[in-house]
C-alpha atoms as a PDB file:
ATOM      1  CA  UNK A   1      27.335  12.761  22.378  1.00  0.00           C
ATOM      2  CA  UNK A   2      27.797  11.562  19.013  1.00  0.00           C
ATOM      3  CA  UNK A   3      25.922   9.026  16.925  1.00  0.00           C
ATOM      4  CA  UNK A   4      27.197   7.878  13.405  1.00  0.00           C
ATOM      5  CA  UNK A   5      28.731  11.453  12.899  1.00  0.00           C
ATOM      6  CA  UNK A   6      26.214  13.270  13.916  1.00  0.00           C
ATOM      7  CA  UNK A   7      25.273  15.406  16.918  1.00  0.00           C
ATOM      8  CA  UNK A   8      22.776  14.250  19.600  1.00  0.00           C
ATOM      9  CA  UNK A   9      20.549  17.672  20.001  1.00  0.00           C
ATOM     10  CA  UNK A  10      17.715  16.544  21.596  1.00  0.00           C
ATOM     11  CA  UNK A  11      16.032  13.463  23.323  1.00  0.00           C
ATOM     12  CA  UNK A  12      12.411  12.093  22.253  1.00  0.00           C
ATOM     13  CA  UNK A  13      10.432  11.259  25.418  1.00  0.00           C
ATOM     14  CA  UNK A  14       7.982   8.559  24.653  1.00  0.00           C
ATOM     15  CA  UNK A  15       6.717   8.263  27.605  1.00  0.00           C
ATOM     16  CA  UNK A  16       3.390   7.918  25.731  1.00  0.00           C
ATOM     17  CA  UNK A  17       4.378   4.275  24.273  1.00  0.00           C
ATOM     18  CA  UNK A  18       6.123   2.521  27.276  1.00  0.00           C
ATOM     19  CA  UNK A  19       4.364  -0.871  28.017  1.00  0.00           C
ATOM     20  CA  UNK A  20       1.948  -0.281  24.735  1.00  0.00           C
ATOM     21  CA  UNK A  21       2.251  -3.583  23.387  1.00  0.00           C
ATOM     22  CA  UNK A  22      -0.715  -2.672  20.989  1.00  0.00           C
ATOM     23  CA  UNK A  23       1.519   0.555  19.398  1.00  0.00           C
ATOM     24  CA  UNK A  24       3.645  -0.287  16.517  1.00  0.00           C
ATOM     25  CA  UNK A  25       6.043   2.285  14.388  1.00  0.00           C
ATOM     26  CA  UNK A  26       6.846   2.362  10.697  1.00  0.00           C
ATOM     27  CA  UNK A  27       7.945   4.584   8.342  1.00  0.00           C
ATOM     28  CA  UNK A  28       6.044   6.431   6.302  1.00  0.00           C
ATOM     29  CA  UNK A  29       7.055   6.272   2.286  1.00  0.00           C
ATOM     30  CA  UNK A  30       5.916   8.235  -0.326  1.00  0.00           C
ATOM     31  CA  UNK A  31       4.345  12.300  -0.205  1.00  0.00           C
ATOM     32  CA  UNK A  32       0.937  12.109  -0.795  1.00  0.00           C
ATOM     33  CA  UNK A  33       0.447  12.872   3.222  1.00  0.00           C
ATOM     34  CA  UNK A  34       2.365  15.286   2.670  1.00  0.00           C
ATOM     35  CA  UNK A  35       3.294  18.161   4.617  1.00  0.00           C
ATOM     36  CA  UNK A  36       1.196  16.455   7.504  1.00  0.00           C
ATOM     37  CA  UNK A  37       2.853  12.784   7.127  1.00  0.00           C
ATOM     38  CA  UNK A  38       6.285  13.205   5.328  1.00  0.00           C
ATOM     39  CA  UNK A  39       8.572  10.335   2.599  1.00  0.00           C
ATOM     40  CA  UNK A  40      10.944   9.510   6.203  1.00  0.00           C
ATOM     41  CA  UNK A  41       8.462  10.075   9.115  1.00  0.00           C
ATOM     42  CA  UNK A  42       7.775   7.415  11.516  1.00  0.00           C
ATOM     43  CA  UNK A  43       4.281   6.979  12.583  1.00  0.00           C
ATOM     44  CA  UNK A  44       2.721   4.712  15.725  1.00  0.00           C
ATOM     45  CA  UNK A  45      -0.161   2.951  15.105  1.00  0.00           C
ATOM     46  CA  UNK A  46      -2.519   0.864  16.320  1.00  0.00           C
ATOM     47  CA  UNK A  47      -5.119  -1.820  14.655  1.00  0.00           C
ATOM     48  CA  UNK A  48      -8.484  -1.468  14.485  1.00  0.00           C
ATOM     49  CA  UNK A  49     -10.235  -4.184  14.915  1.00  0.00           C
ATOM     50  CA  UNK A  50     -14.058  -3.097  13.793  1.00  0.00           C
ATOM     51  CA  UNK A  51     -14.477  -1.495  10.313  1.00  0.00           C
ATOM     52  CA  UNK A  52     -17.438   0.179  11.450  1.00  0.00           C
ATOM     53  CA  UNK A  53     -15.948   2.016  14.131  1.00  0.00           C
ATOM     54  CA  UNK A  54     -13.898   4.323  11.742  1.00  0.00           C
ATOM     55  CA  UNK A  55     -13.483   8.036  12.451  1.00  0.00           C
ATOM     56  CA  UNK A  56     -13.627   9.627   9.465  1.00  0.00           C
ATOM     57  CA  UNK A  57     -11.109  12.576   8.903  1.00  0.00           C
ATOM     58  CA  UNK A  58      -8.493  10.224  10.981  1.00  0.00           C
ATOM     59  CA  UNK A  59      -5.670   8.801   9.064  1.00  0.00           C
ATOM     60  CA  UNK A  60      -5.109   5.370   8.685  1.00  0.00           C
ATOM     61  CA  UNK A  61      -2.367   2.750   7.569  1.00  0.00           C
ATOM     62  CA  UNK A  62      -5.384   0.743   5.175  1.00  0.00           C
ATOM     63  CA  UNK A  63      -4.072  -2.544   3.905  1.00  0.00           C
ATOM     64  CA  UNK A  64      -5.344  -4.064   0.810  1.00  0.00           C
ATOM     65  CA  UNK A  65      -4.387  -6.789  -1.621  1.00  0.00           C
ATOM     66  CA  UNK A  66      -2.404  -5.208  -3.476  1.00  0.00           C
ATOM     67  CA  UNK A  67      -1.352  -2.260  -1.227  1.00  0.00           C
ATOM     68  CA  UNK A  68      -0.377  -0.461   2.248  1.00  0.00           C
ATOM     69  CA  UNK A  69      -1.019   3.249   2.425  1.00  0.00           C
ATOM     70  CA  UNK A  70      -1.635   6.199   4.697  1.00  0.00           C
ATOM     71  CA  UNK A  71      -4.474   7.864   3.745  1.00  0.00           C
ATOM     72  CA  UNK A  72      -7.332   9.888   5.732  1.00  0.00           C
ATOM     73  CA  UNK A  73     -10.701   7.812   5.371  1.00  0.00           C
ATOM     74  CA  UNK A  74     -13.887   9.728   4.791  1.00  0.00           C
ATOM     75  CA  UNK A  75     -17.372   9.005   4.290  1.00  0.00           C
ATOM     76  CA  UNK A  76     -18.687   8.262   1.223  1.00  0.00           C
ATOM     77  CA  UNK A  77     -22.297   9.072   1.105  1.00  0.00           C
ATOM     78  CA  UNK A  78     -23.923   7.330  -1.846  1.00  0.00           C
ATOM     79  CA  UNK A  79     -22.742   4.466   0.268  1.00  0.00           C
ATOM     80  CA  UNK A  80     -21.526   4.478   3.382  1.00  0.00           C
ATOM     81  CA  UNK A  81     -21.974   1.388   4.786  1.00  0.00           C
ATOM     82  CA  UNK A  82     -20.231  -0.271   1.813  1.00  0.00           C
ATOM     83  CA  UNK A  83     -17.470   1.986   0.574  1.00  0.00           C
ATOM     84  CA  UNK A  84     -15.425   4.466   1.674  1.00  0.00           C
ATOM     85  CA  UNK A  85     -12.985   7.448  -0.083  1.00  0.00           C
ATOM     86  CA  UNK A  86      -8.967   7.022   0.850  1.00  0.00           C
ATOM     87  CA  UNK A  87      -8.136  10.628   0.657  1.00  0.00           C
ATOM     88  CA  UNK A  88      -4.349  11.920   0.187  1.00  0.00           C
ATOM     89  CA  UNK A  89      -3.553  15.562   2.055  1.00  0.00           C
ATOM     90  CA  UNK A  90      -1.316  16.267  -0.924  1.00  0.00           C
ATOM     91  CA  UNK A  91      -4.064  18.032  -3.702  1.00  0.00           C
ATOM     92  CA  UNK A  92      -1.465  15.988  -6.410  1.00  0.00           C
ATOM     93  CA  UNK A  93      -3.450  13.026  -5.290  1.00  0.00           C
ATOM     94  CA  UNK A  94      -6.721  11.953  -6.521  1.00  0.00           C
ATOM     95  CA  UNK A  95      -9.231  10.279  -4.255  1.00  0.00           C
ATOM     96  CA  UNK A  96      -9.792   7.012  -4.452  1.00  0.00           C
ATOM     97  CA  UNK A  97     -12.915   4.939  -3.858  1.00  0.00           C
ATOM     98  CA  UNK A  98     -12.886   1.563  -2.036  1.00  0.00           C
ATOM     99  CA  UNK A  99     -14.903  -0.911  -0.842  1.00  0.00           C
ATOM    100  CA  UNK A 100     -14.506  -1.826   2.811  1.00  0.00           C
ATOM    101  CA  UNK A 101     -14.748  -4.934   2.093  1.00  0.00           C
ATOM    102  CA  UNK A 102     -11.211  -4.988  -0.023  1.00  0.00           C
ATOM    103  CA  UNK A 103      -9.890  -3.650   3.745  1.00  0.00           C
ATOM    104  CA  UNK A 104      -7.808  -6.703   4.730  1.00  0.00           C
ATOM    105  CA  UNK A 105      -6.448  -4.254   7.945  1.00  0.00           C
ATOM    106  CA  UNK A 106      -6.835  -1.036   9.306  1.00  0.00           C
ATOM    107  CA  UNK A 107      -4.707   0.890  11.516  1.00  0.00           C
ATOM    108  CA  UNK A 108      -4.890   4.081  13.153  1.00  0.00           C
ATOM    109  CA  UNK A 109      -2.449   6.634  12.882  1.00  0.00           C
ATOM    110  CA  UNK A 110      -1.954   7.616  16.740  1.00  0.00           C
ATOM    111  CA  UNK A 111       1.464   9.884  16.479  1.00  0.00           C
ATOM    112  CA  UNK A 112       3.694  11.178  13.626  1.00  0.00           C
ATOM    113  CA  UNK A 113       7.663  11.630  14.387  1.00  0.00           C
ATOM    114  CA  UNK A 114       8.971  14.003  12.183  1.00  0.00           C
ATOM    115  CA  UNK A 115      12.608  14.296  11.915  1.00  0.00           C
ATOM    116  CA  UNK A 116      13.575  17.823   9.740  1.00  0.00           C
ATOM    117  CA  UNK A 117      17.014  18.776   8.844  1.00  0.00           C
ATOM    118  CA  UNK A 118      17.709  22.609   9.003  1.00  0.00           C
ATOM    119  CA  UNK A 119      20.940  23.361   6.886  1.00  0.00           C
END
């Protein structure tokens, strides 16, 4: 089987997502998940509806104002309850300190499709 010139080698099973209505997929853009989350990936996620039940060292789509971005959320201790640190896996990254307040959503990152091409 073919598919705009290219070879069909495998099937994805996503047997996982059937009837998940509260699962959505985008595509990841940019490398500063990177190599956990790559520019290309597609990623399901799912809202989070509390702020304060965050997992910190999960990823997260956080939307802002001015911005959507995949990030790991951790704790920031001079203030927890108020702030917390968007962290990219890529060290060219810095940190970046916001306050959850400027959180206008939250997602969480539930499964990463990576798609690699070997040459």
């Amino acid at each position: 089987m073919t598919t705009n010139q290219y070879p069909t080698i495998s099937f994805l099973a996503m047997q996982d997502l059937q009837n998940r209505k509260d699962l959505f997929v985008i595509r990841a853009n940019g490398d500063s998940m990177s190599p956990k989350i790559n520019d290309g990936d597609k990623v399901t996620i799912r809202k989070v509806e509390d702020l304060d039940c965050i997992y910190y060292g999960q990823n997260y789509l956080v939307v802002t104002k001015n911005y959507k971005m995949i990030k790991q959320i951790r704790r920031y201790t001079p203030d927890e309850d108020n702030y917390v640190i968007l962290h990219s896996i890529n060290p060219n990254y810095d940190d970046m300190v916001i306050s959850k307040s400027n959180i206008l959503g939250l997602y969480v990152i539930q499964h990463v499709i990576s798609f690699k091409q070997q040459f």
